[in-house]
PDB file of N, CA and C in Angstrom:
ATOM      1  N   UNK A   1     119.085  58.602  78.802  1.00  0.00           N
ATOM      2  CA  UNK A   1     119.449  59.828  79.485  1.00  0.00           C
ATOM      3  C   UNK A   1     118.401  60.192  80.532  1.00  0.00           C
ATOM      4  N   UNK A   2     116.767  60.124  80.339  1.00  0.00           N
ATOM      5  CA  UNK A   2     116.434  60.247  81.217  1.00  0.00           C
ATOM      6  C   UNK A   2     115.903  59.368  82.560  1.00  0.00           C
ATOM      7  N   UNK A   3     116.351  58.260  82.467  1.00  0.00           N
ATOM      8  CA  UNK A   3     116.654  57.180  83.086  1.00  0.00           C
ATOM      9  C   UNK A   3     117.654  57.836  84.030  1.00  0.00           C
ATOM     10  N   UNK A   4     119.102  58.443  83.941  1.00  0.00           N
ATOM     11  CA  UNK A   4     120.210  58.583  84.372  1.00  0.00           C
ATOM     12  C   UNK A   4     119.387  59.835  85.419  1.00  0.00           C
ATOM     13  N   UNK A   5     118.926  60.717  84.376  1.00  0.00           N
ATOM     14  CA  UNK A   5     118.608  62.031  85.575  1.00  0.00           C
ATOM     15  C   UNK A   5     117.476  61.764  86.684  1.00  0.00           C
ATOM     16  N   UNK A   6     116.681  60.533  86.745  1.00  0.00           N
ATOM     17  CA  UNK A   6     115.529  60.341  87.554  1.00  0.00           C
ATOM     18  C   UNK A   6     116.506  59.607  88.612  1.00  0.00           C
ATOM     19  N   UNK A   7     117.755  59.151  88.380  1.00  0.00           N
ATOM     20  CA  UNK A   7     118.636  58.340  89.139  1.00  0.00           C
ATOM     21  C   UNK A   7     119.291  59.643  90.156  1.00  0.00           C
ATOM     22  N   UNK A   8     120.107  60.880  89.907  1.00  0.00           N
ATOM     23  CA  UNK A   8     120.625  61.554  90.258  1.00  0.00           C
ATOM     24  C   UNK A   8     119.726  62.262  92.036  1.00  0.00           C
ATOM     25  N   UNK A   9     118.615  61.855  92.163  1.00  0.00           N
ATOM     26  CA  UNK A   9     117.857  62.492  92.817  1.00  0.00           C
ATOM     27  C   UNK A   9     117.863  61.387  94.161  1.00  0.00           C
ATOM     28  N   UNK A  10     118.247  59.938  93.507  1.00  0.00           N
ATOM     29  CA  UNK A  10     117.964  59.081  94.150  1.00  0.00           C
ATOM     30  C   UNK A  10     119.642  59.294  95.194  1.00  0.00           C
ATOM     31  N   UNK A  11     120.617  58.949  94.268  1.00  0.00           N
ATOM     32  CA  UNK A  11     122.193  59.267  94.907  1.00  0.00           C
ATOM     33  C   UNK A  11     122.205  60.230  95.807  1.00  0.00           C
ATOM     34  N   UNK A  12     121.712  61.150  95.942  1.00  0.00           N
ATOM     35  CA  UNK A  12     121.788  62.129  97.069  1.00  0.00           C
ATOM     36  C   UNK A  12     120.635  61.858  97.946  1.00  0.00           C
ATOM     37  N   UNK A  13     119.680  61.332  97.749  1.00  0.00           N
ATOM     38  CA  UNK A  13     119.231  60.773  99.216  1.00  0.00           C
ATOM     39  C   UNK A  13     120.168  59.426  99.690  1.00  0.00           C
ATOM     40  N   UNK A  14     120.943  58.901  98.614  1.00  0.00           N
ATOM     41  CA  UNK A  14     121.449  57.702  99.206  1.00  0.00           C
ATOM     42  C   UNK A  14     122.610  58.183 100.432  1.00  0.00           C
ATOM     43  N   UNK A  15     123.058  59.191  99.734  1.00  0.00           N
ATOM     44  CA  UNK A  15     124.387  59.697 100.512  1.00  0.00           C
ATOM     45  C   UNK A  15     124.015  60.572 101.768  1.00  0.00           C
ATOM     46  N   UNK A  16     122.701  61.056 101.385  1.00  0.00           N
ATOM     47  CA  UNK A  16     121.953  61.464 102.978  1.00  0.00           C
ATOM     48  C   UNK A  16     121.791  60.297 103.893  1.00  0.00           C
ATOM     49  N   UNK A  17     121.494  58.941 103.589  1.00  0.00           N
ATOM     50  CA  UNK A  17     120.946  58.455 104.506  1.00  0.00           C
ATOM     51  C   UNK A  17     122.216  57.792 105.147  1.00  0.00           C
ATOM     52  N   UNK A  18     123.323  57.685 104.160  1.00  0.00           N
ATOM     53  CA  UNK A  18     124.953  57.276 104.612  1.00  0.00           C
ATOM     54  C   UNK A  18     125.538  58.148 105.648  1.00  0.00           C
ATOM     55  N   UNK A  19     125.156  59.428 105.450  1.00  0.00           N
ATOM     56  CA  UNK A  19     125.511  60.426 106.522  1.00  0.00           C
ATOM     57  C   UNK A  19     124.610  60.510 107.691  1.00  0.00           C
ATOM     58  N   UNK A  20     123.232  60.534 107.781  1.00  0.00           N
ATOM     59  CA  UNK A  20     122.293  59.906 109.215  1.00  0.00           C
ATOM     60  C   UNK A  20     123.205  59.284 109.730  1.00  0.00           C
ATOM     61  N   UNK A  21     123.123  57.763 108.876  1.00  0.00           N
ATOM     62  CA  UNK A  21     123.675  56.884 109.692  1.00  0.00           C
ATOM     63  C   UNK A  21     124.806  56.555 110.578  1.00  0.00           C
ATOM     64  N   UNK A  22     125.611  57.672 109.965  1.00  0.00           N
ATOM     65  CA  UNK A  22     126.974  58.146 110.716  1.00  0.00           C
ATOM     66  C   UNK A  22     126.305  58.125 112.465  1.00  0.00           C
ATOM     67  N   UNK A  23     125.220  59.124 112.408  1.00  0.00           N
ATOM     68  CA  UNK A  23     124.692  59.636 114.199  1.00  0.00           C
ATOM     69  C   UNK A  23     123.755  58.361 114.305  1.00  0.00           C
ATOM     70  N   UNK A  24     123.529  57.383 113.772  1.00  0.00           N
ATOM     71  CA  UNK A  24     123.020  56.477 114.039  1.00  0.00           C
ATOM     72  C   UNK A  24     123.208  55.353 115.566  1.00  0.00           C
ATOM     73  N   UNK A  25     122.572  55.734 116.319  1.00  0.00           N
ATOM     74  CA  UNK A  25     122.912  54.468 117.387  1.00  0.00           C
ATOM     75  C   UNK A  25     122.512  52.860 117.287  1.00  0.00           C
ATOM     76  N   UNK A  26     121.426  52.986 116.594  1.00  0.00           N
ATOM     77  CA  UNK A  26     121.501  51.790 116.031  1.00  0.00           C
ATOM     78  C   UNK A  26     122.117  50.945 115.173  1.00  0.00           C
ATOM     79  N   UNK A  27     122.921  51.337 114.856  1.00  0.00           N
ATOM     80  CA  UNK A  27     124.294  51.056 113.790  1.00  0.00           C
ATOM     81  C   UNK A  27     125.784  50.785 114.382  1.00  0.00           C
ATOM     82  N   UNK A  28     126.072  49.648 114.460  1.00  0.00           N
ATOM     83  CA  UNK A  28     127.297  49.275 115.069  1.00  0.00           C
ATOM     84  C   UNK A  28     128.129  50.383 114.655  1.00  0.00           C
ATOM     85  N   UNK A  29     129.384  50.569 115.497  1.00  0.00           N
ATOM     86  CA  UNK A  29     130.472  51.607 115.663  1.00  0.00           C
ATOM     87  C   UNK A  29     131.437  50.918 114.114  1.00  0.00           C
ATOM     88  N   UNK A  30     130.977  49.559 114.087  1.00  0.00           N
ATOM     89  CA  UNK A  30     132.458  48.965 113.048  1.00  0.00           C
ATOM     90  C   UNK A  30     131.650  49.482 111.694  1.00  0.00           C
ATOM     91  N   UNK A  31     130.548  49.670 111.743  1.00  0.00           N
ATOM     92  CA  UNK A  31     129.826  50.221 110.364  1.00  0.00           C
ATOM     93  C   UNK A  31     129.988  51.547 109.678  1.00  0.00           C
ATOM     94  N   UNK A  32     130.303  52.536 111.141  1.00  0.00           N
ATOM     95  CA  UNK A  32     130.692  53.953 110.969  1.00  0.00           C
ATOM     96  C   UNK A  32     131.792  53.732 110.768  1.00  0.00           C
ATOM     97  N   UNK A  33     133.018  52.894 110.957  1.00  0.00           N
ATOM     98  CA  UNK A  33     134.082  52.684 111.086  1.00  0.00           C
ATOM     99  C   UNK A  33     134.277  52.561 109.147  1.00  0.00           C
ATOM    100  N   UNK A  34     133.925  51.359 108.832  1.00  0.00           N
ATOM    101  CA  UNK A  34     133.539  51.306 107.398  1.00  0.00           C
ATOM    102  C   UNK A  34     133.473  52.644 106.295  1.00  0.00           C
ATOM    103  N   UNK A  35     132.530  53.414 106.547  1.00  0.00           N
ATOM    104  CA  UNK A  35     132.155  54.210 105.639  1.00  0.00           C
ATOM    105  C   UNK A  35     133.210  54.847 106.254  1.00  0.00           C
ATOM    106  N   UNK A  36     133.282  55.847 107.276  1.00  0.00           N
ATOM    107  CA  UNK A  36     134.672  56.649 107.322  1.00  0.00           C
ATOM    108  C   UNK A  36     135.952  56.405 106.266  1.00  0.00           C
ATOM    109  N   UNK A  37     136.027  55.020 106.702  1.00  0.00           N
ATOM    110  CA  UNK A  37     137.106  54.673 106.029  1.00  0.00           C
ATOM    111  C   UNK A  37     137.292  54.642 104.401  1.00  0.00           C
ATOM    112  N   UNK A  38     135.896  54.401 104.138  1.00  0.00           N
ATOM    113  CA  UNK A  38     135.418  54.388 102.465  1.00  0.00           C
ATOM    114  C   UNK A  38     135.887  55.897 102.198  1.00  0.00           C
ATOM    115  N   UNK A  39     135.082  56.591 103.091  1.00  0.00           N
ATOM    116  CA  UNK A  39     135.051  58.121 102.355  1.00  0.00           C
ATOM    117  C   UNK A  39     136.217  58.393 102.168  1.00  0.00           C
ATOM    118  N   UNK A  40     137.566  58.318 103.393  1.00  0.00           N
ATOM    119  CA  UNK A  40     138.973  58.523 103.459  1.00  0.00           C
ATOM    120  C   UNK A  40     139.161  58.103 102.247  1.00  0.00           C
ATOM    121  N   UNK A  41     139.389  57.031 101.951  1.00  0.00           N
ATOM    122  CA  UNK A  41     139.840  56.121 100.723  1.00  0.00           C
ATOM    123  C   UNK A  41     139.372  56.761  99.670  1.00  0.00           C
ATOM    124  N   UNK A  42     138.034  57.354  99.429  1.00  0.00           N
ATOM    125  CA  UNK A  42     137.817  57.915  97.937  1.00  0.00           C
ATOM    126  C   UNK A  42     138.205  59.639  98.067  1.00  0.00           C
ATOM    127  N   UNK A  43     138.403  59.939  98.940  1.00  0.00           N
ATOM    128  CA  UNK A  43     138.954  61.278  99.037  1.00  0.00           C
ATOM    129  C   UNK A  43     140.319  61.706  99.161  1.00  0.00           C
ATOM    130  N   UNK A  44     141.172  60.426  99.611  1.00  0.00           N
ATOM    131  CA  UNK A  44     142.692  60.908  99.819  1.00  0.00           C
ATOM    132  C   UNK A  44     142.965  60.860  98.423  1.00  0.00           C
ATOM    133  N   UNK A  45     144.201  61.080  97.551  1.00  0.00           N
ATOM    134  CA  UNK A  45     144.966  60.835  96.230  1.00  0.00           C
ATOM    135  C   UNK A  45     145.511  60.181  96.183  1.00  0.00           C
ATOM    136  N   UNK A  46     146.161  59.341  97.143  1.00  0.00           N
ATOM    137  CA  UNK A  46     146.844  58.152  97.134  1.00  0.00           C
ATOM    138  C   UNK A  46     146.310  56.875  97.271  1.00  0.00           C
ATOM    139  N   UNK A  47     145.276  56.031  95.927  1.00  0.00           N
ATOM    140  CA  UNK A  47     144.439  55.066  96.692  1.00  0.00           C
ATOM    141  C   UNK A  47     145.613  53.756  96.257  1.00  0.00           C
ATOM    142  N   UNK A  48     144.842  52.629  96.079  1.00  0.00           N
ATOM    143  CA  UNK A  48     145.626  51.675  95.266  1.00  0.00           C
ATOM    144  C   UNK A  48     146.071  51.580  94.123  1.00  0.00           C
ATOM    145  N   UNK A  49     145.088  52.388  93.258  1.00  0.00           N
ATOM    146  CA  UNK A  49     145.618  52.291  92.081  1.00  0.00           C
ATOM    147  C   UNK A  49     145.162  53.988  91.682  1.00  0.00           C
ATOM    148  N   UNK A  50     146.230  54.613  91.056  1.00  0.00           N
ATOM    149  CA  UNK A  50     146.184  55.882  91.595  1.00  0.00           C
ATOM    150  C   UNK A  50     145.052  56.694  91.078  1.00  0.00           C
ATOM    151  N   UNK A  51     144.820  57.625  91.164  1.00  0.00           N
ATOM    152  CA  UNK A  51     143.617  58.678  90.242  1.00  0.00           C
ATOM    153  C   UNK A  51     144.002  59.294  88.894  1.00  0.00           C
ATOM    154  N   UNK A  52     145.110  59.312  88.823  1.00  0.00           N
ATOM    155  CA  UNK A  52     145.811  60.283  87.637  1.00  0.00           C
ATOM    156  C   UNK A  52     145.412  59.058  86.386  1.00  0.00           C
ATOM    157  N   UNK A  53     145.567  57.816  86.649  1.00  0.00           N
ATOM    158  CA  UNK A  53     145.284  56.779  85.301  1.00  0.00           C
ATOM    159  C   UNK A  53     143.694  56.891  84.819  1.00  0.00           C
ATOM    160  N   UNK A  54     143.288  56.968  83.681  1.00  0.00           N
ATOM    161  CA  UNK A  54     141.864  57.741  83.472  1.00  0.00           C
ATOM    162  C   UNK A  54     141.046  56.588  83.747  1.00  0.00           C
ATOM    163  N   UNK A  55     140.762  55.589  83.578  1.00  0.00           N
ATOM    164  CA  UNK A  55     139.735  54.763  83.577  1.00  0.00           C
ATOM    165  C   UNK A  55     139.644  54.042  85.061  1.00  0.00           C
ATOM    166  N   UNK A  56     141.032  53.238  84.934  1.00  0.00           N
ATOM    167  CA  UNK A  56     141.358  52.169  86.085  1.00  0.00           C
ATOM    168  C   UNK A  56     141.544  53.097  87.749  1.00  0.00           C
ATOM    169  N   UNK A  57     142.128  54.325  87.737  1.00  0.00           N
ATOM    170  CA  UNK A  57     141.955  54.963  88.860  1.00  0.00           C
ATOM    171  C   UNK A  57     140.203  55.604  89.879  1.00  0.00           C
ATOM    172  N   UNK A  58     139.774  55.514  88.789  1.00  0.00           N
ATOM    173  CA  UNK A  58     138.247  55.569  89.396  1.00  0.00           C
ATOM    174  C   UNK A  58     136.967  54.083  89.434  1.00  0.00           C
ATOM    175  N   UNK A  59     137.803  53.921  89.298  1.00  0.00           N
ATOM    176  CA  UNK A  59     137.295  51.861  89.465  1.00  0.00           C
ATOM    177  C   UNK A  59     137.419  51.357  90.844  1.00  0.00           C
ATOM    178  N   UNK A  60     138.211  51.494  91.124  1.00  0.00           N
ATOM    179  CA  UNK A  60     138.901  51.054  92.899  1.00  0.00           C
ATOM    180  C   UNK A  60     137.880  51.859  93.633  1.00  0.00           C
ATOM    181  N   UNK A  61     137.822  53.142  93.489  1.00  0.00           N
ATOM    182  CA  UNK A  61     136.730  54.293  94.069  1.00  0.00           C
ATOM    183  C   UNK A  61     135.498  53.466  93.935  1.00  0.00           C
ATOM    184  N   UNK A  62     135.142  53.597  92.809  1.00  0.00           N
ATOM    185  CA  UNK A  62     133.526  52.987  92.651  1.00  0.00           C
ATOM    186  C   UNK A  62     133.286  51.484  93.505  1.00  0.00           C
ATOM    187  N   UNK A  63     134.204  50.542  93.119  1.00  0.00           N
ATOM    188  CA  UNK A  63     134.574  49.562  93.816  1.00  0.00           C
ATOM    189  C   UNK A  63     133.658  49.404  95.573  1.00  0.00           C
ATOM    190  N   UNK A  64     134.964  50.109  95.839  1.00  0.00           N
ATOM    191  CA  UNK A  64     134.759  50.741  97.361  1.00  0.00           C
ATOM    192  C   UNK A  64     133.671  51.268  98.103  1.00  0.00           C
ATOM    193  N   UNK A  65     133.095  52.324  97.142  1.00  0.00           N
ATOM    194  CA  UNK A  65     131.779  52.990  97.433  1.00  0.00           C
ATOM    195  C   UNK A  65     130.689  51.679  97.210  1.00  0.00           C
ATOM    196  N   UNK A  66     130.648  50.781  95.991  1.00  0.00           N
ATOM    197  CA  UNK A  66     129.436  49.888  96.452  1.00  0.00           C
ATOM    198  C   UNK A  66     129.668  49.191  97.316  1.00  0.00           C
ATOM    199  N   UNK A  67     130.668  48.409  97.783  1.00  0.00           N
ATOM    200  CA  UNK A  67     131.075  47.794  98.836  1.00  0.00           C
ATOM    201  C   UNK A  67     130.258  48.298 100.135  1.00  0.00           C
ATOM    202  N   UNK A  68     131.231  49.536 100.430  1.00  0.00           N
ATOM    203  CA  UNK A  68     130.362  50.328 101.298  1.00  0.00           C
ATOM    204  C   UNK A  68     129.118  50.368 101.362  1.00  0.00           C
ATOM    205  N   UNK A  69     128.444  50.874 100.345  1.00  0.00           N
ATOM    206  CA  UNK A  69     127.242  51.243 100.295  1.00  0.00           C
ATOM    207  C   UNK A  69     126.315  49.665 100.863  1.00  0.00           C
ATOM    208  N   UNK A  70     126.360  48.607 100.054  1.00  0.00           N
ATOM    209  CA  UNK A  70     126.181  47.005 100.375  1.00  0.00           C
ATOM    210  C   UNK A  70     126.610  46.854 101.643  1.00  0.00           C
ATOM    211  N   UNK A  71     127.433  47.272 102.424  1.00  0.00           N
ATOM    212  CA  UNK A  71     127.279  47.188 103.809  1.00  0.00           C
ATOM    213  C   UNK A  71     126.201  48.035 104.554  1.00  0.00           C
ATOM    214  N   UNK A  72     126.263  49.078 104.324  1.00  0.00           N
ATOM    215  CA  UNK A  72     125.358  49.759 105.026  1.00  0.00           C
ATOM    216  C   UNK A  72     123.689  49.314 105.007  1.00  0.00           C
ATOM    217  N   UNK A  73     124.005  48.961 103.389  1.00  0.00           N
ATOM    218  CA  UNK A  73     122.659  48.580 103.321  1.00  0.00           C
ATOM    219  C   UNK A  73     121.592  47.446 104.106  1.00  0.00           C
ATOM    220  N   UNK A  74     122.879  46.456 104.155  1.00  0.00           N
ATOM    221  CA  UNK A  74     122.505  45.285 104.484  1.00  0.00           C
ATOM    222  C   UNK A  74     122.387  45.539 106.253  1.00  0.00           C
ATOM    223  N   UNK A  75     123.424  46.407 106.856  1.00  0.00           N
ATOM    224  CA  UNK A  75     123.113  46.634 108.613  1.00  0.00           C
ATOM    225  C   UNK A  75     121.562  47.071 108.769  1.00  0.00           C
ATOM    226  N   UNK A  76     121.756  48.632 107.556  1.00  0.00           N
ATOM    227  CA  UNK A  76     120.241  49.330 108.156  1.00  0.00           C
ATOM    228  C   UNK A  76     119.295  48.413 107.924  1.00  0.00           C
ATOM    229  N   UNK A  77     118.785  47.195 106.928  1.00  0.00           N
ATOM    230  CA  UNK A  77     117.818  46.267 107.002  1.00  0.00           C
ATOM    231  C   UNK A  77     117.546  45.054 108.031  1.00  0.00           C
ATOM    232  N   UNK A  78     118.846  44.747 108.421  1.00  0.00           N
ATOM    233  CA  UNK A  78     118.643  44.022 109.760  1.00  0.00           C
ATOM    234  C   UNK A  78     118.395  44.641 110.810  1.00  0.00           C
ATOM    235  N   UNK A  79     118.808  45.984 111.499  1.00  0.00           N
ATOM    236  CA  UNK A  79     117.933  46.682 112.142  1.00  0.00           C
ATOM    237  C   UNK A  79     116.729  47.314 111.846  1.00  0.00           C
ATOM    238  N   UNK A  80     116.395  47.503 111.013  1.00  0.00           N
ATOM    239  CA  UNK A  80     114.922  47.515 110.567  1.00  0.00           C
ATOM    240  C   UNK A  80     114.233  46.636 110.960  1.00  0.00           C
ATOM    241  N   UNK A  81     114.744  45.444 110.145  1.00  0.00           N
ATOM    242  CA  UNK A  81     114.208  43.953 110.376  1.00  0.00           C
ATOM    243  C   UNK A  81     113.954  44.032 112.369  1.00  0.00           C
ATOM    244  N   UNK A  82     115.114  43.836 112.943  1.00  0.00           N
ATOM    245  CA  UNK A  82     114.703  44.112 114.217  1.00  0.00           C
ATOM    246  C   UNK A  82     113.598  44.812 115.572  1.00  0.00           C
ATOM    247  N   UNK A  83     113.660  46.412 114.649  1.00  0.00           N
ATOM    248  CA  UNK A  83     112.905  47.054 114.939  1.00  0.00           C
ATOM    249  C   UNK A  83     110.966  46.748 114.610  1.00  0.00           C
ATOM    250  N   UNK A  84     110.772  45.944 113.683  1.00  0.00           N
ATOM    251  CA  UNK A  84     109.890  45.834 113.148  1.00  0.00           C
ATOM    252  C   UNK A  84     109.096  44.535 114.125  1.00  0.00           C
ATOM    253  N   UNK A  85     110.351  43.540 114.366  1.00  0.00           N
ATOM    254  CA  UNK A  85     109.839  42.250 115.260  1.00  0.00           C
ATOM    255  C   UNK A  85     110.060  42.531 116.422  1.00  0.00           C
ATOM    256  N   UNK A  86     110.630  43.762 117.350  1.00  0.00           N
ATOM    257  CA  UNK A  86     110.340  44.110 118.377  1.00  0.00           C
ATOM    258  C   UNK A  86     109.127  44.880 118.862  1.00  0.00           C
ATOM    259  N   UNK A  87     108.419  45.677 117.736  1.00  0.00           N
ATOM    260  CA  UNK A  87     107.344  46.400 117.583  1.00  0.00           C
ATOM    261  C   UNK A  87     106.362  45.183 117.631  1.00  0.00           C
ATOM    262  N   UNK A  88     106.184  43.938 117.013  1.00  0.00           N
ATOM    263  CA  UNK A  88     105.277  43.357 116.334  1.00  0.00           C
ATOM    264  C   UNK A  88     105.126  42.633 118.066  1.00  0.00           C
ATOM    265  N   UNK A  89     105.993  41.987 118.564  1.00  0.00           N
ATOM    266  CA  UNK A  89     105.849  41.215 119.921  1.00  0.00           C
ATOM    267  C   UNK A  89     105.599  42.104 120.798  1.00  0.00           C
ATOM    268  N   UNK A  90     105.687  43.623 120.671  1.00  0.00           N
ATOM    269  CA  UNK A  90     105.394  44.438 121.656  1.00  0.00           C
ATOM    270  C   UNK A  90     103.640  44.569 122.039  1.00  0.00           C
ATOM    271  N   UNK A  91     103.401  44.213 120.733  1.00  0.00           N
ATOM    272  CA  UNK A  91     101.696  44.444 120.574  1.00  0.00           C
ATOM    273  C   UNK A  91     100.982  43.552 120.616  1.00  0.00           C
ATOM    274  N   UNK A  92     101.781  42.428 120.798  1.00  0.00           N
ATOM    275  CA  UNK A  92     101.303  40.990 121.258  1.00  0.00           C
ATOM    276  C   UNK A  92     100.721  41.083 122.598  1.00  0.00           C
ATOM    277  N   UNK A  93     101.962  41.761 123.477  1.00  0.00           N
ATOM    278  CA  UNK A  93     101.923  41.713 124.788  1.00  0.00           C
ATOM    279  C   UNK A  93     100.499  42.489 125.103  1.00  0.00           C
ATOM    280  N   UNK A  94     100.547  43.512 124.367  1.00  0.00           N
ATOM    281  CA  UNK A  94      99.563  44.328 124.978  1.00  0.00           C
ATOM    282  C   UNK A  94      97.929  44.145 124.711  1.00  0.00           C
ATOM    283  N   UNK A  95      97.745  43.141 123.459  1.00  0.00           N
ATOM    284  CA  UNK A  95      96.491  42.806 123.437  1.00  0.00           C
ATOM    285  C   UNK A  95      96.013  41.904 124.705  1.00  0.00           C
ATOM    286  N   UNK A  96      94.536  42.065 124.739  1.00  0.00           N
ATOM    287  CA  UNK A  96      93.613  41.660 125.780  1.00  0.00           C
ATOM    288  C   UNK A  96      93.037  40.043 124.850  1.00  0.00           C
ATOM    289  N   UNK A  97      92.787  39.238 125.620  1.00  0.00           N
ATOM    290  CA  UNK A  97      92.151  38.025 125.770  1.00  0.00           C
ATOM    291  C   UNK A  97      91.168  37.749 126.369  1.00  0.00           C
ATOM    292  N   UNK A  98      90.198  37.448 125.750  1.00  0.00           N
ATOM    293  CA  UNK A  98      88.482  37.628 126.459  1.00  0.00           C
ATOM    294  C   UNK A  98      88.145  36.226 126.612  1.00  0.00           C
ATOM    295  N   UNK A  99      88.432  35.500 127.408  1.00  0.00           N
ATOM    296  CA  UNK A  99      88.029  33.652 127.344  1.00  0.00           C
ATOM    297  C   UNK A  99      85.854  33.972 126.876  1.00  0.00           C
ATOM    298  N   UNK A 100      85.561  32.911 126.187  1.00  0.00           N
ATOM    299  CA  UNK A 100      84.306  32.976 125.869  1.00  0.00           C
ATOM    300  C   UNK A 100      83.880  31.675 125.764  1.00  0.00           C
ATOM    301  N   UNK A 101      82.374  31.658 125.364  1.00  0.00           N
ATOM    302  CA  UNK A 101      81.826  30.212 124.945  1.00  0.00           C
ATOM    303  C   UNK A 101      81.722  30.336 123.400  1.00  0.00           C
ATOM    304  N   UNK A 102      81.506  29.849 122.703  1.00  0.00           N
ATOM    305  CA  UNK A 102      81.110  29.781 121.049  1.00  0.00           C
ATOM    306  C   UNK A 102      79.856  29.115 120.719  1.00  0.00           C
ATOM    307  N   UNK A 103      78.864  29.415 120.485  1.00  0.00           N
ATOM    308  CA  UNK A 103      77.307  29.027 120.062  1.00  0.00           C
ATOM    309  C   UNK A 103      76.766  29.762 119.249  1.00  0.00           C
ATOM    310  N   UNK A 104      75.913  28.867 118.632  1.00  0.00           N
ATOM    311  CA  UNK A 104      75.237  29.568 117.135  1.00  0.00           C
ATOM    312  C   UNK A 104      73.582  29.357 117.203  1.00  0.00           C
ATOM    313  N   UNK A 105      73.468  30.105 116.282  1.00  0.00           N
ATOM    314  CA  UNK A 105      71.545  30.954 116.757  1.00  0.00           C
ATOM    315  C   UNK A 105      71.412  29.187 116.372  1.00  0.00           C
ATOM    316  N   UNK A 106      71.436  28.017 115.631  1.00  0.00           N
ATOM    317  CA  UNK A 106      70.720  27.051 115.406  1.00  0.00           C
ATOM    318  C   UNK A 106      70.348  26.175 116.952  1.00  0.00           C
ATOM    319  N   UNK A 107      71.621  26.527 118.116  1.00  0.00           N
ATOM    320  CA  UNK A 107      71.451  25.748 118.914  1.00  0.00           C
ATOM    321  C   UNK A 107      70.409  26.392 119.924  1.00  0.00           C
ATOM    322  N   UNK A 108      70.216  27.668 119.676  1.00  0.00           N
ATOM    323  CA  UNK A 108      69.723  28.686 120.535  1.00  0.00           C
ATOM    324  C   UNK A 108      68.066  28.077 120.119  1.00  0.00           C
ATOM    325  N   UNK A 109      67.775  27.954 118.856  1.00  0.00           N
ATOM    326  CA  UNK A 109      66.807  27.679 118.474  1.00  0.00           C
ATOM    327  C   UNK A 109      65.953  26.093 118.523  1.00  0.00           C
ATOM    328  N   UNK A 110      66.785  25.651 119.147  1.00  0.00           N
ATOM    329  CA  UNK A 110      66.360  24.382 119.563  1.00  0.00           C
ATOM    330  C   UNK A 110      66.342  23.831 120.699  1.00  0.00           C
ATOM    331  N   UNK A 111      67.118  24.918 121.188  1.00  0.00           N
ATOM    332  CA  UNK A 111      66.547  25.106 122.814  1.00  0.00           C
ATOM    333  C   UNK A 111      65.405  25.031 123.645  1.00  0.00           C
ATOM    334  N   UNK A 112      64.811  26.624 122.422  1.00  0.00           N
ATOM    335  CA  UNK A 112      63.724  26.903 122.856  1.00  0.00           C
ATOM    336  C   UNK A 112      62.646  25.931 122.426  1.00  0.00           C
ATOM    337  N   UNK A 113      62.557  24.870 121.429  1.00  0.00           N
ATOM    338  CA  UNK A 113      61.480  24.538 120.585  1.00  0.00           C
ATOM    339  C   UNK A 113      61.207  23.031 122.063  1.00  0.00           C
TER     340      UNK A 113
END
């Protein structure tokens, strides 16, 4: 049980970040397209297999929602992923390169002798 309630805290940031992603521009249009369609589907009364049957009518729902959810998940990490290797080559560019020689105090010291 308290396993379940440390979970409950997590589901509503999940469903926050499902709704961001709605205004998301980084998120293909067919992705918003997706969840819309999820939400329709678990909110109309008429799904595939109907709501009124107690067990099997909220199965198709759940179904759907991980589906969904496994999509979303998997877009926002490849743009992440993206964002992360566009950042990383960005800072490539911008470091400086100092050409040098390489010598060590032993040669310095036998220079002088």
């Amino acid at each position: 049980m308290k396993n379940f309630i440390l979970l409950i805290p997590r589901i509503f940031y999940f469903i926050y970040q499902i709704f961001l992603g709605l205004f998301d521009p980084n998120i293909p249009y067919k992705v918003k397209f997706i969840i819309l369609a999820a939400i329709f589907y678990i909110l109309y009364p008429n799904d595939f297999i109907k709501d009124f049957i107690p067990v099997l009518g909220q199965i198709d729902d759940i179904i759907v929602l991980g589906i969904t959810a496994s999509i979303y998940k998997y877009f926002s990490f490849i743009n992440n992923f993206k964002k992360d290797f566009e950042k990383k080559n960005n800072n490539k560019n911008n470091e400086k390169i100092i050409d040098g020689k390489f010598r060590t105090i032993e040669d310095d010291e036998e220079k002088i002798k």
